[in-house]
C-alpha atoms as a PDB file:
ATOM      1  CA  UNK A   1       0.000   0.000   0.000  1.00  0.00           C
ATOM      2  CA  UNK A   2       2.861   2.142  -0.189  1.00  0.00           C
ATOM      3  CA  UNK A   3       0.823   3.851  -3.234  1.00  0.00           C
ATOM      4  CA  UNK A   4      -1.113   5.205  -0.938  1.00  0.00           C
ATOM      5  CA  UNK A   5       0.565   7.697   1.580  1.00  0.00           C
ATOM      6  CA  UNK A   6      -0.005  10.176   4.020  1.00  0.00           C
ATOM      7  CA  UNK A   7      -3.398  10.803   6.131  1.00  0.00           C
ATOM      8  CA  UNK A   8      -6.478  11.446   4.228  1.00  0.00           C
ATOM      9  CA  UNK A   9      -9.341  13.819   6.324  1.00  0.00           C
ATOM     10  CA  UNK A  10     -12.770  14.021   5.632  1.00  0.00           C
ATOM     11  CA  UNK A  11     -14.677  17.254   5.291  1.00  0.00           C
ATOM     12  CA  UNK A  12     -18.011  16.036   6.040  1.00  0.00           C
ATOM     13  CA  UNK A  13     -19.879  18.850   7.772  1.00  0.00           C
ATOM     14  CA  UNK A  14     -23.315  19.504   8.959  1.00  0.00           C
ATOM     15  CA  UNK A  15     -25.118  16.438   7.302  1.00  0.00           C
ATOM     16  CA  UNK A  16     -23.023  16.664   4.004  1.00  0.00           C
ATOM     17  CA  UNK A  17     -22.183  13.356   2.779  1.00  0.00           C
ATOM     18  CA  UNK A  18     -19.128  13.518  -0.219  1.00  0.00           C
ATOM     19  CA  UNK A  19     -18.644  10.518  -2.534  1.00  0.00           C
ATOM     20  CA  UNK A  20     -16.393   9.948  -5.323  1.00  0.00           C
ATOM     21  CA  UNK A  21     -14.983   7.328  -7.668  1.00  0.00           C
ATOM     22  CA  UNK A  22     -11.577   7.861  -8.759  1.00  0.00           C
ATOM     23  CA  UNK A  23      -9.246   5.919 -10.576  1.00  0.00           C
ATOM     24  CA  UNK A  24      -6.055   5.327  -7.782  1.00  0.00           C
ATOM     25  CA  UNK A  25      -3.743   7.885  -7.942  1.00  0.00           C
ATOM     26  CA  UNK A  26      -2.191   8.676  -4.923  1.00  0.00           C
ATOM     27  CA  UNK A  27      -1.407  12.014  -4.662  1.00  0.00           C
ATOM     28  CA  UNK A  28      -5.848  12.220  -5.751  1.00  0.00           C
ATOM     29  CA  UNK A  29      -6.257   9.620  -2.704  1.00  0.00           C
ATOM     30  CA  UNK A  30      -4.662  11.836  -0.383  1.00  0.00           C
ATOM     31  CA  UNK A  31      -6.364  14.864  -1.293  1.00  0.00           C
ATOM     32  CA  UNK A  32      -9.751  13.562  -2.242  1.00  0.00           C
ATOM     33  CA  UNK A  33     -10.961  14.531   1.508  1.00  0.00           C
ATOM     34  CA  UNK A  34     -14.316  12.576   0.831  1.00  0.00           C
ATOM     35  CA  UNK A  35     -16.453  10.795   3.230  1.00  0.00           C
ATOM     36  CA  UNK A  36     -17.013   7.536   0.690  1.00  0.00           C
ATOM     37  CA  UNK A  37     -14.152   6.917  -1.899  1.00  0.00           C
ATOM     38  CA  UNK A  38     -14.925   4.401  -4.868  1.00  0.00           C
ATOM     39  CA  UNK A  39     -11.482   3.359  -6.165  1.00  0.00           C
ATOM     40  CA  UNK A  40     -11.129   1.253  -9.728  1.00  0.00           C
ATOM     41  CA  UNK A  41      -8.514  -0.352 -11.272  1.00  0.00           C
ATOM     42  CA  UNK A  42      -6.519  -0.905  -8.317  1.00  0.00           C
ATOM     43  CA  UNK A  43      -5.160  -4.008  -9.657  1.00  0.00           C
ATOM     44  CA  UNK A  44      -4.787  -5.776  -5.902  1.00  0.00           C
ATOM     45  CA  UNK A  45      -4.733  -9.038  -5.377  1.00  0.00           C
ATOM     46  CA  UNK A  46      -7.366 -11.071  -3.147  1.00  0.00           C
ATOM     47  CA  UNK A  47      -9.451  -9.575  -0.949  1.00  0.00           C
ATOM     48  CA  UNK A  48      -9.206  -7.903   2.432  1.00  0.00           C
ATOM     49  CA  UNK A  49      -9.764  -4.768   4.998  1.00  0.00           C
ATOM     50  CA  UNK A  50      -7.344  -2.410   5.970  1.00  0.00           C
ATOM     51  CA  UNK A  51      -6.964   0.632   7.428  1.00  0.00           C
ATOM     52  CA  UNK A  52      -4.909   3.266   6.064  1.00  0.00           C
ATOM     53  CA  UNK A  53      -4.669   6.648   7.853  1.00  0.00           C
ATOM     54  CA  UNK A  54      -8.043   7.466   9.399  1.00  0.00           C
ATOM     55  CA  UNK A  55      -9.768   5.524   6.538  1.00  0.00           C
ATOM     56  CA  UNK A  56     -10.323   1.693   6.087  1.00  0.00           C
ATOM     57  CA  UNK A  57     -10.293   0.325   2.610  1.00  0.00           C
ATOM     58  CA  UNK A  58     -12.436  -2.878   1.513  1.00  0.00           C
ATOM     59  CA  UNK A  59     -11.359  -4.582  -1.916  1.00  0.00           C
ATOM     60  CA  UNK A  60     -12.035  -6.743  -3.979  1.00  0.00           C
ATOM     61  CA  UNK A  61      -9.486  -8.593  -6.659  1.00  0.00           C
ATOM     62  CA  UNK A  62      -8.588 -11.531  -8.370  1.00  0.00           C
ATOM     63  CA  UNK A  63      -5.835 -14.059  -8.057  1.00  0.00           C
ATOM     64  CA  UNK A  64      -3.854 -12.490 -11.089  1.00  0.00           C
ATOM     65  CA  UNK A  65      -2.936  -8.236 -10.794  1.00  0.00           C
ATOM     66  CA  UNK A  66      -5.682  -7.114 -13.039  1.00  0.00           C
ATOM     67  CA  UNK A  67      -9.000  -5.061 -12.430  1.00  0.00           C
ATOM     68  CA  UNK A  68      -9.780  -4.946  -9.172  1.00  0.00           C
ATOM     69  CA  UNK A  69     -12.350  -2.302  -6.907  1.00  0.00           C
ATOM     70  CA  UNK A  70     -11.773  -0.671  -3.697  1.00  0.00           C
ATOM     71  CA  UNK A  71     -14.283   1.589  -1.355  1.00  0.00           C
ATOM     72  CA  UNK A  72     -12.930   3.633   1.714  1.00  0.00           C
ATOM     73  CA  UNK A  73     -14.929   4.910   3.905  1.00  0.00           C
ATOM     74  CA  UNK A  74     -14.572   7.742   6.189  1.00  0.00           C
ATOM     75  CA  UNK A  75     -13.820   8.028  10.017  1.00  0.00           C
ATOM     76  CA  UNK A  76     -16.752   9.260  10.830  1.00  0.00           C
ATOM     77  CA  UNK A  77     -18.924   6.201   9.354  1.00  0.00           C
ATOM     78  CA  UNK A  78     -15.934   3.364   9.278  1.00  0.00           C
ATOM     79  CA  UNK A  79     -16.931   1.277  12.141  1.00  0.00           C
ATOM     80  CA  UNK A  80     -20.856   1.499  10.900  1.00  0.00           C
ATOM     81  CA  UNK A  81     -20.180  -1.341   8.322  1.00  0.00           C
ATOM     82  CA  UNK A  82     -22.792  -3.875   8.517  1.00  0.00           C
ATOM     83  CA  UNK A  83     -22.321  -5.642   5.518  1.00  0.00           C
ATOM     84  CA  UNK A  84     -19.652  -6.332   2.696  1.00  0.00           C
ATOM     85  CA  UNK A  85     -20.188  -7.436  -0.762  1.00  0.00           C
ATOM     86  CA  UNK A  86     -17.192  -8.734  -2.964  1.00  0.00           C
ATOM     87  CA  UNK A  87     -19.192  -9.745  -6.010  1.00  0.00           C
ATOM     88  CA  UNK A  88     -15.951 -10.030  -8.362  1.00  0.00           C
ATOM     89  CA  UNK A  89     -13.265  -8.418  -9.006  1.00  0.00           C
ATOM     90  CA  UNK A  90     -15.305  -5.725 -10.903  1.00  0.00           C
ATOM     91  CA  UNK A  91     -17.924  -5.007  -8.627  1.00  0.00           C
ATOM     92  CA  UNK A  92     -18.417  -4.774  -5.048  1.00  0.00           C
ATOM     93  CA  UNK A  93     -20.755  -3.093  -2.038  1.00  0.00           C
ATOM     94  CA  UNK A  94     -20.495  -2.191   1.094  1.00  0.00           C
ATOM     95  CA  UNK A  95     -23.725  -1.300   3.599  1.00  0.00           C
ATOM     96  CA  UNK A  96     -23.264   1.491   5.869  1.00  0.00           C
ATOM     97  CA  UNK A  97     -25.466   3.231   8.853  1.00  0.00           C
ATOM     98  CA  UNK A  98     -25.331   6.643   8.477  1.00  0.00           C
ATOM     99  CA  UNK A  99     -28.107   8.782  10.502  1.00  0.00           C
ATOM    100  CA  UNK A 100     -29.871   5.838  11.504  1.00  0.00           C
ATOM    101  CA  UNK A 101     -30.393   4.954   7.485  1.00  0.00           C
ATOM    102  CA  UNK A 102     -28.837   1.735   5.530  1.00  0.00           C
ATOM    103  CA  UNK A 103     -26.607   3.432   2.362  1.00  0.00           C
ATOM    104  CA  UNK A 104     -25.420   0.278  -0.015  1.00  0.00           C
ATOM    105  CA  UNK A 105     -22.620   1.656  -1.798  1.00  0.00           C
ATOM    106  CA  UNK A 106     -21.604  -0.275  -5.216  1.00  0.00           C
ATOM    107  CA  UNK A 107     -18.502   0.565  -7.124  1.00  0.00           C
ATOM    108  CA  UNK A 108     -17.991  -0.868 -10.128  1.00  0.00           C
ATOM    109  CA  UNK A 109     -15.253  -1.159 -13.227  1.00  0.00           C
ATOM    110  CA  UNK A 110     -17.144  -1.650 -16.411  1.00  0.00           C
ATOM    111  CA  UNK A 111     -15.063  -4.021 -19.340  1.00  0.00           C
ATOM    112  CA  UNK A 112     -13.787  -1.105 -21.437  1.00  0.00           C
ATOM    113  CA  UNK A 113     -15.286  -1.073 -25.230  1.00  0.00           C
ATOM    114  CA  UNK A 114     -12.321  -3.475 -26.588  1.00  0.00           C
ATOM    115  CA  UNK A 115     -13.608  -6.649 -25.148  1.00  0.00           C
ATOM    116  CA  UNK A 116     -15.780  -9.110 -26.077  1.00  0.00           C
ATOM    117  CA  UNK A 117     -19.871  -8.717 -25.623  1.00  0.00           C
ATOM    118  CA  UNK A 118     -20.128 -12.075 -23.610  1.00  0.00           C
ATOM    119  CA  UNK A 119     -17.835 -10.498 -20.430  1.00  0.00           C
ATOM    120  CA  UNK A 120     -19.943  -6.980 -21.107  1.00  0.00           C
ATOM    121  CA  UNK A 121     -23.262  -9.146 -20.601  1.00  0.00           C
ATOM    122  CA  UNK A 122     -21.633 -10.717 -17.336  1.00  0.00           C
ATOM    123  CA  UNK A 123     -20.627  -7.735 -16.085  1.00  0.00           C
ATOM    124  CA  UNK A 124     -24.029  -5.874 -16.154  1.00  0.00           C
ATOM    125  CA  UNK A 125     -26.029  -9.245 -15.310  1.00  0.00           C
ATOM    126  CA  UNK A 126     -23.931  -9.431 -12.416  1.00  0.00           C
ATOM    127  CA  UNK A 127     -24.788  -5.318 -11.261  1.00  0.00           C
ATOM    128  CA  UNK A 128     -28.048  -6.288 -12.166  1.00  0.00           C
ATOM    129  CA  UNK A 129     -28.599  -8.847  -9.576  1.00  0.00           C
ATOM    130  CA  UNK A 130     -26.710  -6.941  -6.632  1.00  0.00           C
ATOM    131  CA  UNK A 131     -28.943  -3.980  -7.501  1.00  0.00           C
ATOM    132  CA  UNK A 132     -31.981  -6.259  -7.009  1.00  0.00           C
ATOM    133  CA  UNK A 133     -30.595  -7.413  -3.685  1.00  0.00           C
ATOM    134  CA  UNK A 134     -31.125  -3.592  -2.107  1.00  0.00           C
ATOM    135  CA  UNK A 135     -34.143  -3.313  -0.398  1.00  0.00           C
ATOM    136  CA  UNK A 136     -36.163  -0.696  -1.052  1.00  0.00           C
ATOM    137  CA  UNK A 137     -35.956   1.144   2.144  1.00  0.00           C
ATOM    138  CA  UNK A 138     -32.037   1.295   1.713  1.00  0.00           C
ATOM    139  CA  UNK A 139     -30.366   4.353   0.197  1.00  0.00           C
ATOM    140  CA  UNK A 140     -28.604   3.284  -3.284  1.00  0.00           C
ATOM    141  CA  UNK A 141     -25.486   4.791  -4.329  1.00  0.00           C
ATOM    142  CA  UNK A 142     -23.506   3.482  -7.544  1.00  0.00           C
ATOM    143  CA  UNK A 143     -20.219   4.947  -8.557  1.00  0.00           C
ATOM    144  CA  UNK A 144     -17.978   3.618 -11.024  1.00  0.00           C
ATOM    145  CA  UNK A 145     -15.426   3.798 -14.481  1.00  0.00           C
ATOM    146  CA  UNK A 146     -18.132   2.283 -16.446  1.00  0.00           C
ATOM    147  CA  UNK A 147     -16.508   3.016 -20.061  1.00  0.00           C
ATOM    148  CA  UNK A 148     -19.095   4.680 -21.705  1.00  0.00           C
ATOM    149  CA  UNK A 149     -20.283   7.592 -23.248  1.00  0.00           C
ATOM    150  CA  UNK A 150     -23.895   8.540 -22.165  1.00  0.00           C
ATOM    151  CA  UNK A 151     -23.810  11.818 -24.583  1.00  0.00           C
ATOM    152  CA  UNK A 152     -24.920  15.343 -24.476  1.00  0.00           C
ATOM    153  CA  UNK A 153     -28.245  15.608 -24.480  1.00  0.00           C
ATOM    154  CA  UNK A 154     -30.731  13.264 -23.179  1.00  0.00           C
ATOM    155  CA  UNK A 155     -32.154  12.488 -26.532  1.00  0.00           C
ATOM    156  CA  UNK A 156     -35.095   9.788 -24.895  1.00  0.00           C
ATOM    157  CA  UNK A 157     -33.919   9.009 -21.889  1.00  0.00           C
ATOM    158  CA  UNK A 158     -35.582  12.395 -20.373  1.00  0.00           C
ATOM    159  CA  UNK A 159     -36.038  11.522 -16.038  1.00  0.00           C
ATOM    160  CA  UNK A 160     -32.628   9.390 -15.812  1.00  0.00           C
ATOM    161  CA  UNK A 161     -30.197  11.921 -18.018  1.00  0.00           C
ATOM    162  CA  UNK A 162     -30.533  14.860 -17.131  1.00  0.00           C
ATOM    163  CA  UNK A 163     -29.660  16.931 -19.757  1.00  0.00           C
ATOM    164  CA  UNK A 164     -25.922  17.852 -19.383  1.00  0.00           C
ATOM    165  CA  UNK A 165     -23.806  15.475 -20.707  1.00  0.00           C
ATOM    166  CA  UNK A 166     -21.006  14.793 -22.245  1.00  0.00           C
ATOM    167  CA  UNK A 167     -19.339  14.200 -25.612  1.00  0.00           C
ATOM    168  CA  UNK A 168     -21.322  11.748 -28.230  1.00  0.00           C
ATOM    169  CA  UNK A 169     -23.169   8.379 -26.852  1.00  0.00           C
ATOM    170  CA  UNK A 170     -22.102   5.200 -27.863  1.00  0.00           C
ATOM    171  CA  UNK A 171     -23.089   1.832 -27.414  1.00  0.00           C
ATOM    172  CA  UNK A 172     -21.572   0.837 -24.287  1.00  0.00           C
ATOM    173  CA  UNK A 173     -23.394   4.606 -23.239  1.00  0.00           C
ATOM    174  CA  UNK A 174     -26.433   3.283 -24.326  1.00  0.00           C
ATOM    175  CA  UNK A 175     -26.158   0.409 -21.868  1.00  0.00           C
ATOM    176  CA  UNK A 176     -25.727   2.823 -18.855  1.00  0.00           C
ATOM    177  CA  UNK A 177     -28.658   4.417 -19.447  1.00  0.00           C
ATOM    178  CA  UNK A 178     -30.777   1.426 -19.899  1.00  0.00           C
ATOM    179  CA  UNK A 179     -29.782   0.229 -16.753  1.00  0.00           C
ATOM    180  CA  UNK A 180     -30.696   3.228 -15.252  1.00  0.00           C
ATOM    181  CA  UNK A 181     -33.981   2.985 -16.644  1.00  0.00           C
ATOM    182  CA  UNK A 182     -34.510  -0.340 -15.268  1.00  0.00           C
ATOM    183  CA  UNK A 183     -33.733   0.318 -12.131  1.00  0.00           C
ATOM    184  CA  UNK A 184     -35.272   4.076 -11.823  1.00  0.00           C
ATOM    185  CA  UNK A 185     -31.932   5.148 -11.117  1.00  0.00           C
ATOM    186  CA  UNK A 186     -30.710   8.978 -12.671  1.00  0.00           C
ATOM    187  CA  UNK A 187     -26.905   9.662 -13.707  1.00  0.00           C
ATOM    188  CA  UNK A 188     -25.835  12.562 -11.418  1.00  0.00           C
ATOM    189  CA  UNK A 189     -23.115  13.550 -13.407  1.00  0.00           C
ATOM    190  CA  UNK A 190     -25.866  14.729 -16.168  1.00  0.00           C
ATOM    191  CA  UNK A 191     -28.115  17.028 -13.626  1.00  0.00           C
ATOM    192  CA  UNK A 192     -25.300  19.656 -13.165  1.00  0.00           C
ATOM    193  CA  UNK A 193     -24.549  22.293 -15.542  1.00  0.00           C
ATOM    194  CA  UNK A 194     -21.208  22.143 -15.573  1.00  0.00           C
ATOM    195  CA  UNK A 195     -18.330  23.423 -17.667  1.00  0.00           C
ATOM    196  CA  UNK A 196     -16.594  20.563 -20.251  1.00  0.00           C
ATOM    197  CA  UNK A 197     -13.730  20.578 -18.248  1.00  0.00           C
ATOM    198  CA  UNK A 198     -16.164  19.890 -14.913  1.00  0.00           C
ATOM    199  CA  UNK A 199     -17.695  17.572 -16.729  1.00  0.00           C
ATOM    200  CA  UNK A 200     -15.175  15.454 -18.560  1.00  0.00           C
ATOM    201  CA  UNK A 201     -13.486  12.453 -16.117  1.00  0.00           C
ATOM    202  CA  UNK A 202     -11.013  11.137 -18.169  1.00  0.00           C
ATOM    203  CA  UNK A 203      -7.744  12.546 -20.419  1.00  0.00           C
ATOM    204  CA  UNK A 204      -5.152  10.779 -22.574  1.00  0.00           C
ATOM    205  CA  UNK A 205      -3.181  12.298 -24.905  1.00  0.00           C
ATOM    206  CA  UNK A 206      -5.178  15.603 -26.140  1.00  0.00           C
ATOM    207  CA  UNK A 207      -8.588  13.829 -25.421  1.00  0.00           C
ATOM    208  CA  UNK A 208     -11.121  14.367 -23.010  1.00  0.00           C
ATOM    209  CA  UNK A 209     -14.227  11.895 -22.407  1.00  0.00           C
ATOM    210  CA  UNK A 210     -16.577  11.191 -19.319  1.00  0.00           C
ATOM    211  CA  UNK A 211     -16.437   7.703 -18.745  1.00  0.00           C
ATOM    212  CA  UNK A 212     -16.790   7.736 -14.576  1.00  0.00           C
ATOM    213  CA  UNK A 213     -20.810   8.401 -13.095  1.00  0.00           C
ATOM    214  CA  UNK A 214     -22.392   8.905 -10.278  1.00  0.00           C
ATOM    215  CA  UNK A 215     -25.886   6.722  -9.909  1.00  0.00           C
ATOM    216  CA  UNK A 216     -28.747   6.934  -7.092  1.00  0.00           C
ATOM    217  CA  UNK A 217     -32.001   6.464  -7.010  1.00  0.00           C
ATOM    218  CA  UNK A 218     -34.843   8.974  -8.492  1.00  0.00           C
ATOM    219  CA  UNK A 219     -36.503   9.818  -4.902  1.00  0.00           C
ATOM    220  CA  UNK A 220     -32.782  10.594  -3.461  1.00  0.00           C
ATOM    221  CA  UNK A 221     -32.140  13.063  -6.485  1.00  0.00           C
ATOM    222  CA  UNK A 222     -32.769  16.298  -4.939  1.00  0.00           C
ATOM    223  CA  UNK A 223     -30.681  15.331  -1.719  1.00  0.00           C
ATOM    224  CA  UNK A 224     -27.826  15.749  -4.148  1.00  0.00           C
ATOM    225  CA  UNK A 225     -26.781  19.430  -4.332  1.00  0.00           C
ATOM    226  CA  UNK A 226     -23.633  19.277  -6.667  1.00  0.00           C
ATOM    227  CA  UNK A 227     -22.001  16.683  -8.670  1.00  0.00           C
ATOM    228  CA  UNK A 228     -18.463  17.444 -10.458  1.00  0.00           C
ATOM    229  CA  UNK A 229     -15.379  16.426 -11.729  1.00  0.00           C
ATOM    230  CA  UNK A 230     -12.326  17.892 -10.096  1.00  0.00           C
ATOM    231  CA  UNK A 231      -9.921  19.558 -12.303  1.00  0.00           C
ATOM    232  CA  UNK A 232      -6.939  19.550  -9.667  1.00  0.00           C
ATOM    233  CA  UNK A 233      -4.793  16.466  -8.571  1.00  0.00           C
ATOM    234  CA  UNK A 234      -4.245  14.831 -11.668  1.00  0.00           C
ATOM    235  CA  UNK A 235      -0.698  14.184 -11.634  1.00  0.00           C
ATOM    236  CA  UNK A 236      -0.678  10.692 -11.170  1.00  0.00           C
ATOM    237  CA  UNK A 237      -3.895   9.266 -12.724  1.00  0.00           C
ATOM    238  CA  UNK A 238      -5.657  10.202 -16.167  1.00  0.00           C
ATOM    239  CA  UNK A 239      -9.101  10.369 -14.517  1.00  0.00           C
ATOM    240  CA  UNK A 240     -10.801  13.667 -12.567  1.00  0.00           C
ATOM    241  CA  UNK A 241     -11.753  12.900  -8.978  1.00  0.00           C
ATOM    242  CA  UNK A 242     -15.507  13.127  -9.980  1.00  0.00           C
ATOM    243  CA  UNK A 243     -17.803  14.220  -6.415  1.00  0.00           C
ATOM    244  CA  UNK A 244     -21.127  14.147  -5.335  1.00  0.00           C
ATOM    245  CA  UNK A 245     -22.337  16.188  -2.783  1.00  0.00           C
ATOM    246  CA  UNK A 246     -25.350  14.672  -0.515  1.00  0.00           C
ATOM    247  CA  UNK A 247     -27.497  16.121   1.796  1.00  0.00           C
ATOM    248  CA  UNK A 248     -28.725  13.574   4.581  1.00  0.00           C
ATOM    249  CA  UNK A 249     -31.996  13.794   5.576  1.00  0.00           C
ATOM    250  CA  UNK A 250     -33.623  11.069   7.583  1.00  0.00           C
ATOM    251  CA  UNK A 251     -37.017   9.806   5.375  1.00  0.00           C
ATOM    252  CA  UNK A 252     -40.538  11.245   7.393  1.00  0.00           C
ATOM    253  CA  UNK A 253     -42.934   8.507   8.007  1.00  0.00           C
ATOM    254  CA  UNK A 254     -46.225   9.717   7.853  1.00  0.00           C
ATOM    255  CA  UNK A 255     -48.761   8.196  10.790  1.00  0.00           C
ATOM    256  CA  UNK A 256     -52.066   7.072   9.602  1.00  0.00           C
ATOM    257  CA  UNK A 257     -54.532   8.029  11.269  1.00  0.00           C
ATOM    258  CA  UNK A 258     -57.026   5.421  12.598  1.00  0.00           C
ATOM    259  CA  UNK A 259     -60.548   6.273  10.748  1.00  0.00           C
ATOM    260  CA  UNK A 260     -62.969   7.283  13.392  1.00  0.00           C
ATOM    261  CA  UNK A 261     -66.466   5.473  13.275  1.00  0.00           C
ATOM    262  CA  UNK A 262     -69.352   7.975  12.037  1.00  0.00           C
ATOM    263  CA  UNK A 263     -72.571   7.614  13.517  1.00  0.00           C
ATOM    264  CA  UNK A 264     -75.767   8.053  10.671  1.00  0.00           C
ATOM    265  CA  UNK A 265     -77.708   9.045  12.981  1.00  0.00           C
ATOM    266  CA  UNK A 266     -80.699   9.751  10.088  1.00  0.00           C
ATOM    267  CA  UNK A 267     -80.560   5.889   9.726  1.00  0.00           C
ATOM    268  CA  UNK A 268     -81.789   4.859  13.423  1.00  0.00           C
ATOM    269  CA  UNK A 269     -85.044   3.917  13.590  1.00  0.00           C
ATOM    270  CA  UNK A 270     -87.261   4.426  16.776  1.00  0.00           C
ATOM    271  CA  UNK A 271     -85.756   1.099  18.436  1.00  0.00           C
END
């Protein structure tokens, strides 16, 4: 882990809740200063928890150095782990208490656009059934490189893109955005208008495309307030530290009533 140095601090503050998936860098790991950090590509081997600085790190790898997904979570919220996921070397979840509310956080590593349609079909049958397994009174949170282009414009997918996208959609795109469908889940990254170089996560060699996102449900849409990509610390990875800011707010259950009995009294007769 000597990738990873130094002590990383979290700036949650006053029921903010800061998540991010990243591509490991480590000078972006160290400065991040997020409460939830969804790492990809890590290319670790096995699988294990450790702690490093104030933060403690669940991943998930394979037996070869390839792949591989990571989530740390925060002091504030490390110790309220109640359940850990390690699907596969590309995707993996974590369940975490926060405000008296169960958060499953997924992070995921999408096969990139070179290989074969038979590991892209495993890949989102696989997200598919760990999506399934959140219960519906658990907050959702995906974040993820899931290689893909989702586009500018929403262009039929109006209620799960929001309208401020990126670059042109391809095919791999499309499949985000299906998903999302499915599972009435919206792409945060689109609901933000945001400058192309907010917007864009990734950069090799001249080119810029937005390839990381940021997916929750459609109820827990306005509890995000920003959603980004960083333009600083990008020394040692070609992706943006891409953020989403969350407001917590514990869900009101509204008491029923018990209906009280109404007395006709037009339809007594004289007994």
């Amino acid at each position: 882990m000597s990738s990873c140095p130094g002590k990383i601090n979290s700036t949650h503050t006053h029921g903010y809740l800061r998540s991010c998936p990243i591509s490991l860098g480590a000078d972006s790991l160290v400065k991040s200063k997020v409460d939830i950090l969804c790492v990809q590509e890590t290319i670790w081997r096995g699988e294990e928890a450790v702690d490093i600085g104030d933060y403690r790190l669940w991943f998930s790898g394979s037996r070869v150095a390839r792949n591989g997904v990571g989530i740390f979570i925060g002091p504030l919220y490390k110790n309220n782990i109640v359940g850990v996921d390690r699907c596969s070397d590309r995707i993996m979840s974590v369940r975490v208490v926060i405000q008296e509310e169960t958060y499953m956080v997924i992070c995921t590593y999408a096969p990139h656009a070179g290989l074969g349609d038979e590991e892209k079909s495993r890949f989102w049958e696989s997200l598919d059934e760990v999506v399934r397994s959140c219960p519906v009174d658990h907050r959702l949170l995906i974040g993820g490189d899931l290689n893909g282009h989702i586009g500018t414009v929403s262009d039929g997918y109006t209620g799960v893109h929001g309208g401020f996208g990126y670059g042109v959609r391809n095919e791999e795109g499309r499949s985000i955005l299906e998903f999302a469908v499915a599972h009435y889940l919206v792409v945060a990254n689109s609901f933000f208008r945001k400058t192309e170089a907010h917007l864009a996560t990734f950069h090799s060699g001249g080119h810029s495309t937005q390839i990381d996102y940021l997916l929750l449900r459609k109820g827990d849409l306005r509890a995000c307030k920003d959603c980004r990509a960083l333009t600083t610390w990008t020394r040692f990875t070609q992706h943006r530290l891409l953020v989403k800011d969350l407001v917590l707010q514990m869900r009101v259950t509204r008491r029923v009533r018990p209906a009280q009995p109404r007395i006709l009294w037009k339809n007594l007769n004289e007994g």
